[in-house]
PDB file of N, CA and C in Angstrom:
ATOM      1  N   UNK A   1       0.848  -1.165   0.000  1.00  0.00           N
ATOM      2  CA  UNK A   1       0.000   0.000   0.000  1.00  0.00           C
ATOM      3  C   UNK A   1       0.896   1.232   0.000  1.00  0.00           C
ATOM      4  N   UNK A   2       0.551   2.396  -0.766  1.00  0.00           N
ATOM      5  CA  UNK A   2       1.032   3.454  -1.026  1.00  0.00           C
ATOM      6  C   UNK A   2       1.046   4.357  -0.663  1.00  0.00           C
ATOM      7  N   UNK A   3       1.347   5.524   0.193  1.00  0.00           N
ATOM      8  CA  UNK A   3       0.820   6.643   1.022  1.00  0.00           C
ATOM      9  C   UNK A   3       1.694   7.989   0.615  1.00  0.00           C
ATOM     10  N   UNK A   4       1.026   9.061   1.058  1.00  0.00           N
ATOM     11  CA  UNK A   4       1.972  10.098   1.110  1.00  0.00           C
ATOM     12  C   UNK A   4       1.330  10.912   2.391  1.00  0.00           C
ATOM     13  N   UNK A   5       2.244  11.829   3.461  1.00  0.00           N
ATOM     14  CA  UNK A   5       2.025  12.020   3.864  1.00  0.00           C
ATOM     15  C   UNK A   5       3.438  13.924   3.629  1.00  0.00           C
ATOM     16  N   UNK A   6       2.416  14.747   3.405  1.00  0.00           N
ATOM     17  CA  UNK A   6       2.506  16.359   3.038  1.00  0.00           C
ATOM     18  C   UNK A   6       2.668  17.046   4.846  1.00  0.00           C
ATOM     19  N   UNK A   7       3.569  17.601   4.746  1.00  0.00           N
ATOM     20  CA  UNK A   7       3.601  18.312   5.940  1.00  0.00           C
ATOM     21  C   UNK A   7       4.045  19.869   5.495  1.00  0.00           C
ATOM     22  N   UNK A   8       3.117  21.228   5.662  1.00  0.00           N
ATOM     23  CA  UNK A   8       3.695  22.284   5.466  1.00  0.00           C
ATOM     24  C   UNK A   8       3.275  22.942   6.428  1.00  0.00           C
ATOM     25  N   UNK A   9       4.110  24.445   6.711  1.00  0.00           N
ATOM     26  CA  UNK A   9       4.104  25.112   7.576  1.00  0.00           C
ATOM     27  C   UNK A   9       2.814  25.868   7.893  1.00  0.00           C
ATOM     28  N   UNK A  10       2.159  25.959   8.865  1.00  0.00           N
ATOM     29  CA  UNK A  10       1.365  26.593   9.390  1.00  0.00           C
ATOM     30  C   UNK A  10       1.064  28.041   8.774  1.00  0.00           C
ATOM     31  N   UNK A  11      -0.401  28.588   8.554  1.00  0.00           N
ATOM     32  CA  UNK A  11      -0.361  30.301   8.065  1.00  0.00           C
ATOM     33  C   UNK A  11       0.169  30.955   9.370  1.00  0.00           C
ATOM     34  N   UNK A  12       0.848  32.343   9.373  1.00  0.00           N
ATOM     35  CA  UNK A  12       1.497  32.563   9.907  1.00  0.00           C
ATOM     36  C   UNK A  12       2.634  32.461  10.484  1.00  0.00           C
ATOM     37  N   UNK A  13       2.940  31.478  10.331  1.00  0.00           N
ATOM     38  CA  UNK A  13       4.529  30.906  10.602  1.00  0.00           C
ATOM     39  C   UNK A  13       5.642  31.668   9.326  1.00  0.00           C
ATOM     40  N   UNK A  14       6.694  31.893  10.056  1.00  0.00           N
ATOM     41  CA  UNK A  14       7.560  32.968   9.262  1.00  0.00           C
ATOM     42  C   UNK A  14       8.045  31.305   8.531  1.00  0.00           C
ATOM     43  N   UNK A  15       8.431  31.797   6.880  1.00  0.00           N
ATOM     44  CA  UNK A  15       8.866  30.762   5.924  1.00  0.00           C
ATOM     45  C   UNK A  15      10.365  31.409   5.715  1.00  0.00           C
ATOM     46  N   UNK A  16      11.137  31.201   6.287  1.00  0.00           N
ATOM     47  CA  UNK A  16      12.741  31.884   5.565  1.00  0.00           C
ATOM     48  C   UNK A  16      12.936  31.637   4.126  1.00  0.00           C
ATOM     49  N   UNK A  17      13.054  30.299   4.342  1.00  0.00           N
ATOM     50  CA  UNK A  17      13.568  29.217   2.899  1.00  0.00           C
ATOM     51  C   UNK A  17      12.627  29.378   1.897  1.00  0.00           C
ATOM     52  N   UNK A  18      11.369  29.062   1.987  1.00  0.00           N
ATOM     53  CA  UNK A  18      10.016  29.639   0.961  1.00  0.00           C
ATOM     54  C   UNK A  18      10.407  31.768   0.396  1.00  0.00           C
ATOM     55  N   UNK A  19      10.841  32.360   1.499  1.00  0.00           N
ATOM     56  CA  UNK A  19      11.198  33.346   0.753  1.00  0.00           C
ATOM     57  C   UNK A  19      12.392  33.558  -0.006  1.00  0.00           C
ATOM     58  N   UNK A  20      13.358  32.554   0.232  1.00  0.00           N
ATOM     59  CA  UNK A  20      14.485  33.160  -0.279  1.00  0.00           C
ATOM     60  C   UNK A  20      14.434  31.826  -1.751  1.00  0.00           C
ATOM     61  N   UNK A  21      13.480  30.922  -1.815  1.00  0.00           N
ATOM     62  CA  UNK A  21      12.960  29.991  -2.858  1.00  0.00           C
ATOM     63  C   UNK A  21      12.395  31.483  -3.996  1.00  0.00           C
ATOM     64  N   UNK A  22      11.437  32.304  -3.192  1.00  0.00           N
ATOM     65  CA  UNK A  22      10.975  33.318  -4.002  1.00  0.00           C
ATOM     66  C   UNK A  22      11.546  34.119  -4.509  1.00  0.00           C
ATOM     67  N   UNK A  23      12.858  34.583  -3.549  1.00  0.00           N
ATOM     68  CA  UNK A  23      13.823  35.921  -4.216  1.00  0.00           C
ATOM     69  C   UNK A  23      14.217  35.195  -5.598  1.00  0.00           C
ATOM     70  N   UNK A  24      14.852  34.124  -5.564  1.00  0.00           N
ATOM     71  CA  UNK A  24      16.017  33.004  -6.679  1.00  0.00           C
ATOM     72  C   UNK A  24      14.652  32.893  -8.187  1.00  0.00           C
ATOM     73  N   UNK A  25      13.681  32.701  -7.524  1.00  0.00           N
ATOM     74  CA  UNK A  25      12.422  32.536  -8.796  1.00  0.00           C
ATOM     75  C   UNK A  25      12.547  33.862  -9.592  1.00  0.00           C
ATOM     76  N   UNK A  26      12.580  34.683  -8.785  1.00  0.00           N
ATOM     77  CA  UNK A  26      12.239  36.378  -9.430  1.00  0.00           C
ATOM     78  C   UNK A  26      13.747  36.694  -9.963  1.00  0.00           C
ATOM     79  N   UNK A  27      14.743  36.498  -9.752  1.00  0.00           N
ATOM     80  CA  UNK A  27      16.148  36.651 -10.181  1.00  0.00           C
ATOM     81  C   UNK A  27      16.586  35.713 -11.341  1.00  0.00           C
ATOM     82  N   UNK A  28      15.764  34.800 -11.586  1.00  0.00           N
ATOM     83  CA  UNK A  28      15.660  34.025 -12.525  1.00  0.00           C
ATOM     84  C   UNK A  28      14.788  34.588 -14.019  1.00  0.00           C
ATOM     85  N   UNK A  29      13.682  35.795 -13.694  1.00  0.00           N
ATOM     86  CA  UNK A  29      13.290  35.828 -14.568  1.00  0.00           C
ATOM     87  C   UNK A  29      11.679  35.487 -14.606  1.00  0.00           C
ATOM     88  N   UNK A  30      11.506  34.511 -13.639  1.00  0.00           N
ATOM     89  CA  UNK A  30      10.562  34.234 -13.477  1.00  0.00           C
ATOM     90  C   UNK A  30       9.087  34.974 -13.045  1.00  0.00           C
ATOM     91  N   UNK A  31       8.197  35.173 -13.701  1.00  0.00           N
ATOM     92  CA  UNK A  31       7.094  36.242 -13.810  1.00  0.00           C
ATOM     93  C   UNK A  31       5.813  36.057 -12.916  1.00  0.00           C
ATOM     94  N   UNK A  32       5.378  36.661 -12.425  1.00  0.00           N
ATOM     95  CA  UNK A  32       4.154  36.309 -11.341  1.00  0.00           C
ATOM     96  C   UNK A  32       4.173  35.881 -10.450  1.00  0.00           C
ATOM     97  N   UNK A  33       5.468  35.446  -9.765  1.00  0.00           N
ATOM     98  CA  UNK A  33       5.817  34.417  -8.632  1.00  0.00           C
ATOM     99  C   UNK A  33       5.189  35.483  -7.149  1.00  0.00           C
ATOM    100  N   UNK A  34       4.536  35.141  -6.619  1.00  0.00           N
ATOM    101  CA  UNK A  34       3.516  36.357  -5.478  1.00  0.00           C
ATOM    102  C   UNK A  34       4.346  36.162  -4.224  1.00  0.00           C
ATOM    103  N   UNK A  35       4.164  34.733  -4.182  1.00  0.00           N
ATOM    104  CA  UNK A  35       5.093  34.138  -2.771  1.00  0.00           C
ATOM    105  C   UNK A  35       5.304  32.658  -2.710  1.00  0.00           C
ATOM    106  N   UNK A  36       5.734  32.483  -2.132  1.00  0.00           N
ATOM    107  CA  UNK A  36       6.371  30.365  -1.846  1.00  0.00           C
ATOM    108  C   UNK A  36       6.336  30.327  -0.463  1.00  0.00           C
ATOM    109  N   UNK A  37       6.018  28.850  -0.509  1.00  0.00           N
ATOM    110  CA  UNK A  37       5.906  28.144   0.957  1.00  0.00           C
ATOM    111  C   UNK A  37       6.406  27.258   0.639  1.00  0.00           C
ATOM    112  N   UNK A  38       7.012  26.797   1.311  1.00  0.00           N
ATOM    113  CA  UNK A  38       8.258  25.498   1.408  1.00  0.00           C
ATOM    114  C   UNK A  38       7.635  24.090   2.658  1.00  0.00           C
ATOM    115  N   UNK A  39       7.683  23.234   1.954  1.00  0.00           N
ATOM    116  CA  UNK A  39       7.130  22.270   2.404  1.00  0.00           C
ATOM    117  C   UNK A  39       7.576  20.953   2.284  1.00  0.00           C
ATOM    118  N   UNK A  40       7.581  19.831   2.874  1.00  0.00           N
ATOM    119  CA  UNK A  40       7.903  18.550   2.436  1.00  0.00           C
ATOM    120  C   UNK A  40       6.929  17.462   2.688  1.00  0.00           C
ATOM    121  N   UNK A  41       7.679  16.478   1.169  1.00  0.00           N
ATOM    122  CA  UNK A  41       6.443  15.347   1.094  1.00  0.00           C
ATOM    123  C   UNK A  41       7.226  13.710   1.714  1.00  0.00           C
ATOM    124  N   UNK A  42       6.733  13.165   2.010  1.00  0.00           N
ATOM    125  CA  UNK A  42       7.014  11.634   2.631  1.00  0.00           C
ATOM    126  C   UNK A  42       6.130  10.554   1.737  1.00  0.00           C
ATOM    127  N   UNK A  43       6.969   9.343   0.835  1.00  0.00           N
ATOM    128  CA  UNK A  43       6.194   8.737   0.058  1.00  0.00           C
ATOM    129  C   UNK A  43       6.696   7.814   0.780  1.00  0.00           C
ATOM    130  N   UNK A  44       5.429   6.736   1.262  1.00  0.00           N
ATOM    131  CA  UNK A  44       5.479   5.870   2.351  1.00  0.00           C
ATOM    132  C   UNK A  44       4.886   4.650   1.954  1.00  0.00           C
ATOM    133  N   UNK A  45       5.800   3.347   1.487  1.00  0.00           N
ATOM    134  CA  UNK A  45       5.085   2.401   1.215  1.00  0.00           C
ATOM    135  C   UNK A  45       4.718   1.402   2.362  1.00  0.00           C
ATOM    136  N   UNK A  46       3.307   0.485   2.920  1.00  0.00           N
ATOM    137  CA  UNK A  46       3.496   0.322   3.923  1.00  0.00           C
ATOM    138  C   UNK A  46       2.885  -1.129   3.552  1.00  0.00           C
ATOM    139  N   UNK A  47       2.857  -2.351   4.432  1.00  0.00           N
ATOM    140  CA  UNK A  47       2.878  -3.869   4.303  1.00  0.00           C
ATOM    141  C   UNK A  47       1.469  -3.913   4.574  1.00  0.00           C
ATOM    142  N   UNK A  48       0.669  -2.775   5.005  1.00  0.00           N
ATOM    143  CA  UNK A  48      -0.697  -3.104   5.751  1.00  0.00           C
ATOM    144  C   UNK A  48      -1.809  -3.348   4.721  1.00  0.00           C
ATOM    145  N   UNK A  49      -3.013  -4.212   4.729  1.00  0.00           N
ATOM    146  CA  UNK A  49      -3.523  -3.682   3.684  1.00  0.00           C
ATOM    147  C   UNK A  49      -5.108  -3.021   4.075  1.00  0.00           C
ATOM    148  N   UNK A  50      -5.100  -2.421   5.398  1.00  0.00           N
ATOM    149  CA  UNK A  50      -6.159  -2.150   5.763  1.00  0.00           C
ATOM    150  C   UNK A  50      -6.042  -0.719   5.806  1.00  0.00           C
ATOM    151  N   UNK A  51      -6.792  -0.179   4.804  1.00  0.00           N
ATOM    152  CA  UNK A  51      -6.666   1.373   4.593  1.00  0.00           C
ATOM    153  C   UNK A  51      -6.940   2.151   6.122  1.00  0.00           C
ATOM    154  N   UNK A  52      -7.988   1.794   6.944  1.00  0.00           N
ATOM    155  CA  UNK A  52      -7.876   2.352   8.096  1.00  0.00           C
ATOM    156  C   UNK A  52      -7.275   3.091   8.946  1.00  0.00           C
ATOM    157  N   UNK A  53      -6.714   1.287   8.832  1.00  0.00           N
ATOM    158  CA  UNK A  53      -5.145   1.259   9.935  1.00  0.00           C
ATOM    159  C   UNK A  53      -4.192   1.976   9.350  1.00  0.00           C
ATOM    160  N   UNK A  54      -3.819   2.124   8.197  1.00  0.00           N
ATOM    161  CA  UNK A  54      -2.929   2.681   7.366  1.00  0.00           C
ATOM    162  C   UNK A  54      -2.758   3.756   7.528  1.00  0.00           C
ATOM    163  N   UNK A  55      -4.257   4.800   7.749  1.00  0.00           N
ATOM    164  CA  UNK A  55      -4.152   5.869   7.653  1.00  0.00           C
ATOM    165  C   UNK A  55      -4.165   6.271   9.217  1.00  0.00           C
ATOM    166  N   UNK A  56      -4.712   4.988  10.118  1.00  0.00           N
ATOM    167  CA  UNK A  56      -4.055   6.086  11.565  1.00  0.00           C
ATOM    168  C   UNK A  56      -2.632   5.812  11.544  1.00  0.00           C
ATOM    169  N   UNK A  57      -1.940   4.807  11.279  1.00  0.00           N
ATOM    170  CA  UNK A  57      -0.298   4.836  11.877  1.00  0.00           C
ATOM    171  C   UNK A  57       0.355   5.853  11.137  1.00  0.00           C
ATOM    172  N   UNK A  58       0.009   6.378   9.950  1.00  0.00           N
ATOM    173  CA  UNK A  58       0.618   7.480   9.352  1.00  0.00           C
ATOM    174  C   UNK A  58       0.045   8.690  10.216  1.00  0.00           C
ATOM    175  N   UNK A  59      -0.960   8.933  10.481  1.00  0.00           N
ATOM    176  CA  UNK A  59      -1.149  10.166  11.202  1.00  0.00           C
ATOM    177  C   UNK A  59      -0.391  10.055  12.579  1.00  0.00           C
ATOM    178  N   UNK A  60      -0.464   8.983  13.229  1.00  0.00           N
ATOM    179  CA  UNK A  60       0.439   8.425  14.391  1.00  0.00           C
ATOM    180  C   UNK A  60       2.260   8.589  14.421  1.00  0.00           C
ATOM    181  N   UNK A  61       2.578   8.409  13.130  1.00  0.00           N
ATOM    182  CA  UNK A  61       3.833   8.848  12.799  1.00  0.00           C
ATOM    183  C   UNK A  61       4.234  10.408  12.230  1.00  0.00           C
ATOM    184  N   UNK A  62       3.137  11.073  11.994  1.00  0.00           N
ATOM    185  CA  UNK A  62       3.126  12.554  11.771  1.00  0.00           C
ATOM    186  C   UNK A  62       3.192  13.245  12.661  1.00  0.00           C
ATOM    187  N   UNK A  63       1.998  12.891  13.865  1.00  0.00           N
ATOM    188  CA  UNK A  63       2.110  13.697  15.213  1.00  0.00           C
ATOM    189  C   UNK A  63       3.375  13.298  15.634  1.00  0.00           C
ATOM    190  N   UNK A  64       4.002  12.086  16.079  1.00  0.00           N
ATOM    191  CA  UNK A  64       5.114  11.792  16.508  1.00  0.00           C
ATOM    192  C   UNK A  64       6.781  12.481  16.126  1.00  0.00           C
ATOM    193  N   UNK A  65       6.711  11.999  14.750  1.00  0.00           N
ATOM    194  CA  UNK A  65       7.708  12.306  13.814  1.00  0.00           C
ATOM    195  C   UNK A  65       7.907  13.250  12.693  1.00  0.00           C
ATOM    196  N   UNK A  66       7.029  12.762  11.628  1.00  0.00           N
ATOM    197  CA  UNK A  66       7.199  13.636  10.745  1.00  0.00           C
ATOM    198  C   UNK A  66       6.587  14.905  10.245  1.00  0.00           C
ATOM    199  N   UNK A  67       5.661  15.703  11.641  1.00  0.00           N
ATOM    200  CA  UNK A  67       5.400  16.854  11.585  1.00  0.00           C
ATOM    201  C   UNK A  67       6.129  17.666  13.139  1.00  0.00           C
ATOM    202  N   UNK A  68       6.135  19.029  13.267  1.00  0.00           N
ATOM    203  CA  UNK A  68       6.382  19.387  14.217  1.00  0.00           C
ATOM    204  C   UNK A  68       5.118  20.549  14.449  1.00  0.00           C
ATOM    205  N   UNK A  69       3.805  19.845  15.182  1.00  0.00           N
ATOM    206  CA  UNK A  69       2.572  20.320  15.167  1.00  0.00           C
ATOM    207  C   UNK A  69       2.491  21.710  16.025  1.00  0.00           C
ATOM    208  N   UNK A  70       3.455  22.172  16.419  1.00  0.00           N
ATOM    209  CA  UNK A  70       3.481  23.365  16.907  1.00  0.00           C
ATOM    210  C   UNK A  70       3.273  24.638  15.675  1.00  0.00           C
ATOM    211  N   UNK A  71       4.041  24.028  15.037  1.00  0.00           N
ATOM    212  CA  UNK A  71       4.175  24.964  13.630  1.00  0.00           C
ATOM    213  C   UNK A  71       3.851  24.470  12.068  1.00  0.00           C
ATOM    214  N   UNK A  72       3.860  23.217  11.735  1.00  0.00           N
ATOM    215  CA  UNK A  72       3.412  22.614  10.775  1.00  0.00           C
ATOM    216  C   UNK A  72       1.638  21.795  10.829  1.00  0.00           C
ATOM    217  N   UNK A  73       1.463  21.777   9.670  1.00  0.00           N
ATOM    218  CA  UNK A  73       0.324  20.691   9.385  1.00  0.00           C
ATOM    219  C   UNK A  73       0.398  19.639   8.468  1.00  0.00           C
ATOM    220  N   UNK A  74      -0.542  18.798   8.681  1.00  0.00           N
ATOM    221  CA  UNK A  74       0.056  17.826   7.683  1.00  0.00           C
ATOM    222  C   UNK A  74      -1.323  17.161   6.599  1.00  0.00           C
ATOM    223  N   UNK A  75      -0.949  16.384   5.810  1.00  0.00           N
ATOM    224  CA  UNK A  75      -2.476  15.637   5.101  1.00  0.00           C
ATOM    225  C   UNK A  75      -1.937  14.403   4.903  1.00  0.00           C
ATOM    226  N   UNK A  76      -2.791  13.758   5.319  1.00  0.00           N
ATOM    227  CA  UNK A  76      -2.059  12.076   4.772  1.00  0.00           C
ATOM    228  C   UNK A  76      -3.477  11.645   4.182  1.00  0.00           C
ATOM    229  N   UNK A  77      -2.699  10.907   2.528  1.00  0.00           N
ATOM    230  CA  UNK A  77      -3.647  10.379   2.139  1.00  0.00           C
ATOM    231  C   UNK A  77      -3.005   9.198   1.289  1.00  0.00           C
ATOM    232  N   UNK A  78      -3.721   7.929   1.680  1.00  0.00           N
ATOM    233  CA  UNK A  78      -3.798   6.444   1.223  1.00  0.00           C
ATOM    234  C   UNK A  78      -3.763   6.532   0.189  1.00  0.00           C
ATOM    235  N   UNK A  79      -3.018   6.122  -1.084  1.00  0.00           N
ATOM    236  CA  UNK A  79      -3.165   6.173  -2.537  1.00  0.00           C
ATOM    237  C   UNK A  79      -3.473   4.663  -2.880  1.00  0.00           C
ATOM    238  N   UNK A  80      -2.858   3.473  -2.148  1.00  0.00           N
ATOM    239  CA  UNK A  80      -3.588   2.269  -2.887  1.00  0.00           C
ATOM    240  C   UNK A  80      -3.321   1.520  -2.245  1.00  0.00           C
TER     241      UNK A  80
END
């Protein structure tokens, strides 16, 4: 089974890296760029085949691990 689990920063949370992603876009040439948020994805293959369960141990491993819920959010969603 296939998963991904998206973790990006909270609104309001200052983005350093998402802005300085934006300065390099606009110095490039690049047209319309408004703003960037910087974020990361987790592609998670897992042995389970009970979508359920699947989708709490990934949320279980987000709160735990791979988000830091003070300042990030996350979406996990089961692909197959």
């Amino acid at each position: 089974m296939k998963a991904r689990v998206t973790v990006t920063l909270k609104n309001g949370v200052l983005d350093p890296q998402g802005k300085a992603i934006e300065g390099a876009l606009k110095s490039l040439g690049i047209e319309g760029v408004e703003s960037v948020r910087q974020g990361k994805v987790f592609e998670i293959e897992l042995s389970a085949g009970d979508r359920v369960k699947a989708e709490a141990a990934l949320k279980a491993a987000a709160d735990k691990l791979l988000a830091n819920t003070v300042v990030e959010n996350y979406r996990v969603e089961v692909l197959s």
